[in-house]
PDB file of N, CA and C in Angstrom:
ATOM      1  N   UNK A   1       0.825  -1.166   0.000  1.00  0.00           N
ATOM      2  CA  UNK A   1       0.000   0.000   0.000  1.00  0.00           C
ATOM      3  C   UNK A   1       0.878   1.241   0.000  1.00  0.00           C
ATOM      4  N   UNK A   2       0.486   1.999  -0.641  1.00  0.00           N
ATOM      5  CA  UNK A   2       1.303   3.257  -0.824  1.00  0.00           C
ATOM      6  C   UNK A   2       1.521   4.036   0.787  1.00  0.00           C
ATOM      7  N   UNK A   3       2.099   4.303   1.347  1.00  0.00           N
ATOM      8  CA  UNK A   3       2.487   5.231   2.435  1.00  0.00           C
ATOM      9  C   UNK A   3       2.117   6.632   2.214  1.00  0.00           C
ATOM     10  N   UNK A   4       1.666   7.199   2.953  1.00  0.00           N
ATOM     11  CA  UNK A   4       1.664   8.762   3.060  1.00  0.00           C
ATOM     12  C   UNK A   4       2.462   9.019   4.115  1.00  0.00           C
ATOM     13  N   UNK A   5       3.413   9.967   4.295  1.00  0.00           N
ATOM     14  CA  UNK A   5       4.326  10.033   5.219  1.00  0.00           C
ATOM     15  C   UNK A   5       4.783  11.595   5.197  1.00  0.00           C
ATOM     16  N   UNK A   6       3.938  12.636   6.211  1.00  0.00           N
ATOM     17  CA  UNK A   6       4.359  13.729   6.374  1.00  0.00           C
ATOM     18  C   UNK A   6       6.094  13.831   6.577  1.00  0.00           C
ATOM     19  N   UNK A   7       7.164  14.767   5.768  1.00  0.00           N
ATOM     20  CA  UNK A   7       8.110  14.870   5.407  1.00  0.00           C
ATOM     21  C   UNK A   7       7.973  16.272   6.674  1.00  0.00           C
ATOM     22  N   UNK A   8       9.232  16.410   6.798  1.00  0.00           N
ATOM     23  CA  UNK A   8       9.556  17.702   8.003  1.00  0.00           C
ATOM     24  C   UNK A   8      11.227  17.793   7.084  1.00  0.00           C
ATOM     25  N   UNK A   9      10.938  18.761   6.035  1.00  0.00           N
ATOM     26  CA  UNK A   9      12.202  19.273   5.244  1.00  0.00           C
ATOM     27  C   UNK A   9      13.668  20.019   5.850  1.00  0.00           C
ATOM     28  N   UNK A  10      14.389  19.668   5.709  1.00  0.00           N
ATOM     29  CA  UNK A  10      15.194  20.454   6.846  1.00  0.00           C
ATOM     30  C   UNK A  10      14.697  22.325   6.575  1.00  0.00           C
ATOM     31  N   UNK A  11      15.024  23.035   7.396  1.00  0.00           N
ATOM     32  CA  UNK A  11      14.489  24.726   7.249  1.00  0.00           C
ATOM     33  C   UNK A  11      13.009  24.925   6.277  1.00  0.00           C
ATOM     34  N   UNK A  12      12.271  23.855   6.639  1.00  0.00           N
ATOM     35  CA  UNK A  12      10.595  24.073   6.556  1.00  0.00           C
ATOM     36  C   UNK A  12       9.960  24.442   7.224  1.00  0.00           C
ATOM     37  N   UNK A  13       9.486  25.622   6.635  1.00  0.00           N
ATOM     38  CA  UNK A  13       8.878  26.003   7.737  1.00  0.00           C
ATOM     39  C   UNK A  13       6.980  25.923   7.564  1.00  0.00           C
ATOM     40  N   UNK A  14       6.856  24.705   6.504  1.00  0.00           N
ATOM     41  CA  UNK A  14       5.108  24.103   5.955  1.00  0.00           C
ATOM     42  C   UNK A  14       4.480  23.246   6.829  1.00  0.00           C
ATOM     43  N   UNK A  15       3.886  23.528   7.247  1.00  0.00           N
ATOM     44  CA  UNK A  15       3.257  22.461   8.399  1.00  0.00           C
ATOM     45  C   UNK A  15       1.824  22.087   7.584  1.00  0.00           C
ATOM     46  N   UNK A  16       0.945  21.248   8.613  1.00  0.00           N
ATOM     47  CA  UNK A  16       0.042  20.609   8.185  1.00  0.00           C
ATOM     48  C   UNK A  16      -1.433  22.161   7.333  1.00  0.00           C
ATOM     49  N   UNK A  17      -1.924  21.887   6.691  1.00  0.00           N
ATOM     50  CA  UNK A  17      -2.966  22.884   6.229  1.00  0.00           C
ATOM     51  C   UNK A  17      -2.703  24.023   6.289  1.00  0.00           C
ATOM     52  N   UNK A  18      -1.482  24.289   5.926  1.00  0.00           N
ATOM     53  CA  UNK A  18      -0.986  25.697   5.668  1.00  0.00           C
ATOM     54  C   UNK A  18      -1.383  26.408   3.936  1.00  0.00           C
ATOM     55  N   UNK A  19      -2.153  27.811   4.015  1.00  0.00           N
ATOM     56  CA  UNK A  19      -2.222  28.080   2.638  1.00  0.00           C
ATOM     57  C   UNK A  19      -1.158  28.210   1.592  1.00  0.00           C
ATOM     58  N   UNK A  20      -0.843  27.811   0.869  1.00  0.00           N
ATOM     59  CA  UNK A  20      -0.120  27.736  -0.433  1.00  0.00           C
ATOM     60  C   UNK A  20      -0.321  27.201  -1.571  1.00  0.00           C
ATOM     61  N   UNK A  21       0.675  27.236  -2.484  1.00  0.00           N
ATOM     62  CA  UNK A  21       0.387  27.231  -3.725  1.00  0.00           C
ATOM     63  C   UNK A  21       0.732  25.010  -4.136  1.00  0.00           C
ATOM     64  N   UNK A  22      -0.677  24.381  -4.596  1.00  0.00           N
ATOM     65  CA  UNK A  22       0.000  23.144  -4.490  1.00  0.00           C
ATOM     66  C   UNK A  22       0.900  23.064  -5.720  1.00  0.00           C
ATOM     67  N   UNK A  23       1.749  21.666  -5.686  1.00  0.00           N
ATOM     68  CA  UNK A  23       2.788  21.149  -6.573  1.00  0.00           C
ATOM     69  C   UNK A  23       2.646  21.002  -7.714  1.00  0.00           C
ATOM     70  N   UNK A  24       1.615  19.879  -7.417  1.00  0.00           N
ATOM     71  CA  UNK A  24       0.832  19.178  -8.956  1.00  0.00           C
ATOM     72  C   UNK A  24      -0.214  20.305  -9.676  1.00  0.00           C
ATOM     73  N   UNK A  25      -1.613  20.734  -9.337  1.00  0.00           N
ATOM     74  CA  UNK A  25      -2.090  21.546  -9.561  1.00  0.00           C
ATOM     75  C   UNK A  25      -1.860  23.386 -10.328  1.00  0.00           C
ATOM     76  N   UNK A  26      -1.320  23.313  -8.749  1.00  0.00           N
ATOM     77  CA  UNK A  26      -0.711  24.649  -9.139  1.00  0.00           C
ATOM     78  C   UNK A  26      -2.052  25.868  -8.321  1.00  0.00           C
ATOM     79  N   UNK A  27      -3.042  25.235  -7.856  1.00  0.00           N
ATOM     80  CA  UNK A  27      -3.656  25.754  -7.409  1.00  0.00           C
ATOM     81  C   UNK A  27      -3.321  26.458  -5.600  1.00  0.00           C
ATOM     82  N   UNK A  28      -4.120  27.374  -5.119  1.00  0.00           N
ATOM     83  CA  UNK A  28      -3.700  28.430  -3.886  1.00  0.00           C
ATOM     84  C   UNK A  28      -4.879  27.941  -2.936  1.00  0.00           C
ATOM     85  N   UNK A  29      -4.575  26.375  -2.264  1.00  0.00           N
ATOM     86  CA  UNK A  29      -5.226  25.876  -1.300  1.00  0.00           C
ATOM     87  C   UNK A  29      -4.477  25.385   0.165  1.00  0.00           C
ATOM     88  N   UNK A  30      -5.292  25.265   0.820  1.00  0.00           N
ATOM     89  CA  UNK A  30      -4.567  24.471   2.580  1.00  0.00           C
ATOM     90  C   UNK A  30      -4.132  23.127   1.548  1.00  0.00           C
ATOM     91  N   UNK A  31      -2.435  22.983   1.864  1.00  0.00           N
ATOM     92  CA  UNK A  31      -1.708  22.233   1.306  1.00  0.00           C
ATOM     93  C   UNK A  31      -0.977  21.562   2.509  1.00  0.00           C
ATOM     94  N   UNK A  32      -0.034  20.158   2.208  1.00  0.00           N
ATOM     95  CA  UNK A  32       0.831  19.721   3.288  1.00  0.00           C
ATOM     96  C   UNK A  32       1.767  18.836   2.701  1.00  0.00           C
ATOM     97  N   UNK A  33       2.867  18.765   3.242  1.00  0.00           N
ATOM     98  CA  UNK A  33       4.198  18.453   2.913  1.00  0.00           C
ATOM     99  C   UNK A  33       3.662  16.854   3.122  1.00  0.00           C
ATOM    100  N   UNK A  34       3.831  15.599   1.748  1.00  0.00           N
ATOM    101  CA  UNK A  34       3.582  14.524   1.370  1.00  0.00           C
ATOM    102  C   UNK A  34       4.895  13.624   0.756  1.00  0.00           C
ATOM    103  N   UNK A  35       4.685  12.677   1.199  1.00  0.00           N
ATOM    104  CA  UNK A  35       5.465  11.560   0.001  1.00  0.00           C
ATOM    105  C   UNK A  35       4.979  10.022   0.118  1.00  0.00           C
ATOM    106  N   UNK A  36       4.696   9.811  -1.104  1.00  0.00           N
ATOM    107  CA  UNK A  36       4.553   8.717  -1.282  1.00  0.00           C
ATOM    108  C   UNK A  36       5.150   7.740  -2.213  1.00  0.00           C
ATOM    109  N   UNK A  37       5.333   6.015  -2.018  1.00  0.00           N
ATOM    110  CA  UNK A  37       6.428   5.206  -2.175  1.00  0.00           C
ATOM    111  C   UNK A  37       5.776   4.313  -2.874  1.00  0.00           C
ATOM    112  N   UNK A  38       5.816   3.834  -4.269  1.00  0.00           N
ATOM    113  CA  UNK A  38       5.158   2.937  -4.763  1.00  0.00           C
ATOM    114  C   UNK A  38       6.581   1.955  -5.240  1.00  0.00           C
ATOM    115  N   UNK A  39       6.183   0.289  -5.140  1.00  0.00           N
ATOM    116  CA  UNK A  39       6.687  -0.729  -5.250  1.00  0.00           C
ATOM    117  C   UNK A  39       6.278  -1.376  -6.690  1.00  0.00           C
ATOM    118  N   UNK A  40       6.642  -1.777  -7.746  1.00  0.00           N
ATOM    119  CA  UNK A  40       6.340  -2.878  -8.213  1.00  0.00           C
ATOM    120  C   UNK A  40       7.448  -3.845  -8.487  1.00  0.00           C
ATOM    121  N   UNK A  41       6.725  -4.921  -8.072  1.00  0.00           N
ATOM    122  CA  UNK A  41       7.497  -6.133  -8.531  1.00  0.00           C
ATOM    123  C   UNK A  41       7.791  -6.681 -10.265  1.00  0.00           C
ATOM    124  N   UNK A  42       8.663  -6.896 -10.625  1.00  0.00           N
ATOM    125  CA  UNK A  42       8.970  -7.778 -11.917  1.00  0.00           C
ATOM    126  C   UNK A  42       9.762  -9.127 -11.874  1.00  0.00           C
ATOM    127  N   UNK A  43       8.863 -10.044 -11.223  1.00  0.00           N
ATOM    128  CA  UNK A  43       9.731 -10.924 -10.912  1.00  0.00           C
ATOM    129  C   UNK A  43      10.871 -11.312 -10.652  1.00  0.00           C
ATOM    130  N   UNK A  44      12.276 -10.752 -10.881  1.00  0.00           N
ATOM    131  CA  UNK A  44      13.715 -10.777 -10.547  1.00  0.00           C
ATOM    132  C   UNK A  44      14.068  -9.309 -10.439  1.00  0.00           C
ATOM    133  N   UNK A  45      13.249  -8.299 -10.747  1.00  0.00           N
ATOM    134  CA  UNK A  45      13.558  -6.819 -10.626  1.00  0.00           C
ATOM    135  C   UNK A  45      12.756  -6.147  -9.353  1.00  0.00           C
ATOM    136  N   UNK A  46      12.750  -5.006  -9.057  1.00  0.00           N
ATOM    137  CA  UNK A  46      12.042  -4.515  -8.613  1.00  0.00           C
ATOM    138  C   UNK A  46      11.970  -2.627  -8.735  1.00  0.00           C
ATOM    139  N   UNK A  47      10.958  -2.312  -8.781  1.00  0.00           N
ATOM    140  CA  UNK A  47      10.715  -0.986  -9.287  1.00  0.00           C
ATOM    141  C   UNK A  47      10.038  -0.061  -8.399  1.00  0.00           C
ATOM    142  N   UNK A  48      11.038   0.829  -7.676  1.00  0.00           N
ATOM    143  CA  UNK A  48      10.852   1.825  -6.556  1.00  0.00           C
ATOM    144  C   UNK A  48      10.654   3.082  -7.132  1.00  0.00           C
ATOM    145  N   UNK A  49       9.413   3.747  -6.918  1.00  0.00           N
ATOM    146  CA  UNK A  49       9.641   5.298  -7.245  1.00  0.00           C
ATOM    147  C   UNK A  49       9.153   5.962  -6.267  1.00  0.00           C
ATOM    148  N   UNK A  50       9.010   7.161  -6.107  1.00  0.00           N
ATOM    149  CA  UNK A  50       8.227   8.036  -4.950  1.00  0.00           C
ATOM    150  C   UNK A  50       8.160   9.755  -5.492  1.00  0.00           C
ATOM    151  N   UNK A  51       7.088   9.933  -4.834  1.00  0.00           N
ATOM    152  CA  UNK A  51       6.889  11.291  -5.300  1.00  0.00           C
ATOM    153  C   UNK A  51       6.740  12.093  -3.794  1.00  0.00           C
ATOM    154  N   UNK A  52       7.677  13.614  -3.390  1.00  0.00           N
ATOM    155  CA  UNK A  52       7.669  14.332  -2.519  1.00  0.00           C
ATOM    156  C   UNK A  52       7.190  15.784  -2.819  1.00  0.00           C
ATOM    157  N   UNK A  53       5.813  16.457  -2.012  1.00  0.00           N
ATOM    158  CA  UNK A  53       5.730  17.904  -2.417  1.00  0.00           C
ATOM    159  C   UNK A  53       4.662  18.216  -1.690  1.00  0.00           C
ATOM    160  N   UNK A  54       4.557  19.300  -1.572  1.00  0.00           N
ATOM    161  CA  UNK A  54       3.501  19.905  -1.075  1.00  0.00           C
ATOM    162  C   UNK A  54       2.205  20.275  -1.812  1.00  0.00           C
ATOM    163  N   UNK A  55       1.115  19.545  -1.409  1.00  0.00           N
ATOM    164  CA  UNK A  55       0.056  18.954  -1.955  1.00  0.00           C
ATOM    165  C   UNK A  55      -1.682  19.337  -1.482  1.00  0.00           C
ATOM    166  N   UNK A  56      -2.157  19.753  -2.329  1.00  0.00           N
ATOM    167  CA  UNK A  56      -3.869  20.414  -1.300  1.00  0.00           C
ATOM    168  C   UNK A  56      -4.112  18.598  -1.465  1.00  0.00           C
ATOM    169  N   UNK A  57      -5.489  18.654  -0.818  1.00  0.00           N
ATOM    170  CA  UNK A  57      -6.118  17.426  -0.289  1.00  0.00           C
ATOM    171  C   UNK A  57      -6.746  16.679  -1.863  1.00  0.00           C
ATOM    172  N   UNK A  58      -7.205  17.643  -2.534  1.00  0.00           N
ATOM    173  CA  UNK A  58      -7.644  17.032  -3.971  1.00  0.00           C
ATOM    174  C   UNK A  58      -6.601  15.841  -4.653  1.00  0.00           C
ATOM    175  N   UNK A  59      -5.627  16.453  -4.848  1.00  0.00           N
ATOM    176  CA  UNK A  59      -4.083  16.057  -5.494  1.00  0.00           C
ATOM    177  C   UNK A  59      -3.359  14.911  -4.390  1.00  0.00           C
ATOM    178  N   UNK A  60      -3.761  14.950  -3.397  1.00  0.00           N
ATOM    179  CA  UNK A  60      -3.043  14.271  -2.412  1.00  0.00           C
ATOM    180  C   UNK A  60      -3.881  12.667  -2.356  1.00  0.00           C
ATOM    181  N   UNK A  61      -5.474  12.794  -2.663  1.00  0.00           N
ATOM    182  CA  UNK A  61      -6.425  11.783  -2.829  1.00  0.00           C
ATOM    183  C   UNK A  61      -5.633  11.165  -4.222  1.00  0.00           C
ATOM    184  N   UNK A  62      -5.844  11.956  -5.274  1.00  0.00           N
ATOM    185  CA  UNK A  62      -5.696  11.277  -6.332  1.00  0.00           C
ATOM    186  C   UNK A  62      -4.120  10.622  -6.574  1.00  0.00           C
ATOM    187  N   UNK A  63      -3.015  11.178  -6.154  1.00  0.00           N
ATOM    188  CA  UNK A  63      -1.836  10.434  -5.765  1.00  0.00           C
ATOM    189  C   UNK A  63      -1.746   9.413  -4.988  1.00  0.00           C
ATOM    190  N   UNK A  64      -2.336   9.434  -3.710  1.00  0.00           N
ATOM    191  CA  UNK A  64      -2.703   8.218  -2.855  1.00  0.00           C
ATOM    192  C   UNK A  64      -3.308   6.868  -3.458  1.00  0.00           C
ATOM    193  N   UNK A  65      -4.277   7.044  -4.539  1.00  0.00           N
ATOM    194  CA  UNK A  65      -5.046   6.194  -5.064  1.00  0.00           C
ATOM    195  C   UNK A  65      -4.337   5.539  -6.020  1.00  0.00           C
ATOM    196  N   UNK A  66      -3.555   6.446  -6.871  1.00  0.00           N
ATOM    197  CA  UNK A  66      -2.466   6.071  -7.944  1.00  0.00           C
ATOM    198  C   UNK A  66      -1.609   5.331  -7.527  1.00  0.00           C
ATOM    199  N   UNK A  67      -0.868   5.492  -6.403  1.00  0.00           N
ATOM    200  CA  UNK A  67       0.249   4.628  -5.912  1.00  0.00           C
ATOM    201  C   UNK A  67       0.024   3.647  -5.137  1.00  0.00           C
ATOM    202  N   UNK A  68      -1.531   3.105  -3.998  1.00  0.00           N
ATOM    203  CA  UNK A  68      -1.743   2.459  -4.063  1.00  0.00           C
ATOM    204  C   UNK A  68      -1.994   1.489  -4.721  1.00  0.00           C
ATOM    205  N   UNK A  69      -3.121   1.791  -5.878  1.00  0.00           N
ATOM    206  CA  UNK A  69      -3.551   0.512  -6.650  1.00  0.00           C
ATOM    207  C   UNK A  69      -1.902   0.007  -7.215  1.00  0.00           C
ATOM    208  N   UNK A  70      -1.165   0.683  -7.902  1.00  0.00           N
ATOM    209  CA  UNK A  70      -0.518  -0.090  -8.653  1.00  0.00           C
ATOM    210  C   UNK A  70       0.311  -0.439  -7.275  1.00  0.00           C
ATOM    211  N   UNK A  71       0.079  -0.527  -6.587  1.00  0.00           N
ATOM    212  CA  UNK A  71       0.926  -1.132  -5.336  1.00  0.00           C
ATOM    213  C   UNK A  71       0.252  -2.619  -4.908  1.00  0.00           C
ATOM    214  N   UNK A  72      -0.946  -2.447  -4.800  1.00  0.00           N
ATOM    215  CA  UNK A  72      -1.570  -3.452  -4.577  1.00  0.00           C
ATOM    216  C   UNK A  72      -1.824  -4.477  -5.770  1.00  0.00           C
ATOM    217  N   UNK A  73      -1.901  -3.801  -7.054  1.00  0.00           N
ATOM    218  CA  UNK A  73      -1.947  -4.632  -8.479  1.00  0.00           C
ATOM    219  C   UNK A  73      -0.500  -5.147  -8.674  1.00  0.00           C
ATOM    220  N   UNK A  74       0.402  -4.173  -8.487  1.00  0.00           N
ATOM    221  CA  UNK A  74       1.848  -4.717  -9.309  1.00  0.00           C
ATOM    222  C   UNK A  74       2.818  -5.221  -8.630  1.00  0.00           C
ATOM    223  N   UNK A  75       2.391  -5.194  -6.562  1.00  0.00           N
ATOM    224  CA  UNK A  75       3.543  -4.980  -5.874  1.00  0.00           C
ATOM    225  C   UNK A  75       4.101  -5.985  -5.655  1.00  0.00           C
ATOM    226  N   UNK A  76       3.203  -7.582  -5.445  1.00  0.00           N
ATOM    227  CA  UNK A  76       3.737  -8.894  -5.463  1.00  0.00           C
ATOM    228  C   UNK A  76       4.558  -9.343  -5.973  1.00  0.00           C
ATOM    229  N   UNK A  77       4.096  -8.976  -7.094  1.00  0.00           N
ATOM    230  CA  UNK A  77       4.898 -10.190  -8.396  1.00  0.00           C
ATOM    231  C   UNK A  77       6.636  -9.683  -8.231  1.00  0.00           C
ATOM    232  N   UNK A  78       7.163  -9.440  -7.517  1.00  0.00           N
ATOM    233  CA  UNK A  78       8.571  -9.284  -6.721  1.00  0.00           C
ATOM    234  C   UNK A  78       9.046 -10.184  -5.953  1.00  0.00           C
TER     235      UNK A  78
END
């Protein structure tokens, strides 16, 4: 399952639902410092990526969902 894992950047000073500008979007909503870790397996390989940024709640759902499923669809077969 994908992780959500509030990040504390060194000299950040973004805490949880702070207004700003999000990553992905680009939109000027209560945003929060995110990362998430998706796994897939390829039978003798394995395929790590992750995405880190500050994120409103819209963008943060639809990333969560993204890196789960293919976590839960692709992450075994490793």
């Amino acid at each position: 399952m994908a992780t959500m894992t509030p990040v504390s950047a060194p000299n950040a000073v973004h805490t949880a639902n702070t207004m700003g500008r999000c990553q992905v979007c680009g939109n000027m909503r209560a945003t929060t410092l995110v990362k998430f870790d998706r796994n897939i397996g390829m039978l003798v390989l394995r395929q790590v990526r992750s995405i880190q940024g500050i994120m409103c709640k819209t963008c943060l759902g639809k990333k969560f969902w993204e890196f789960t499923g293919l976590n839960l669809l692709l992450g075994p077969w490793g």
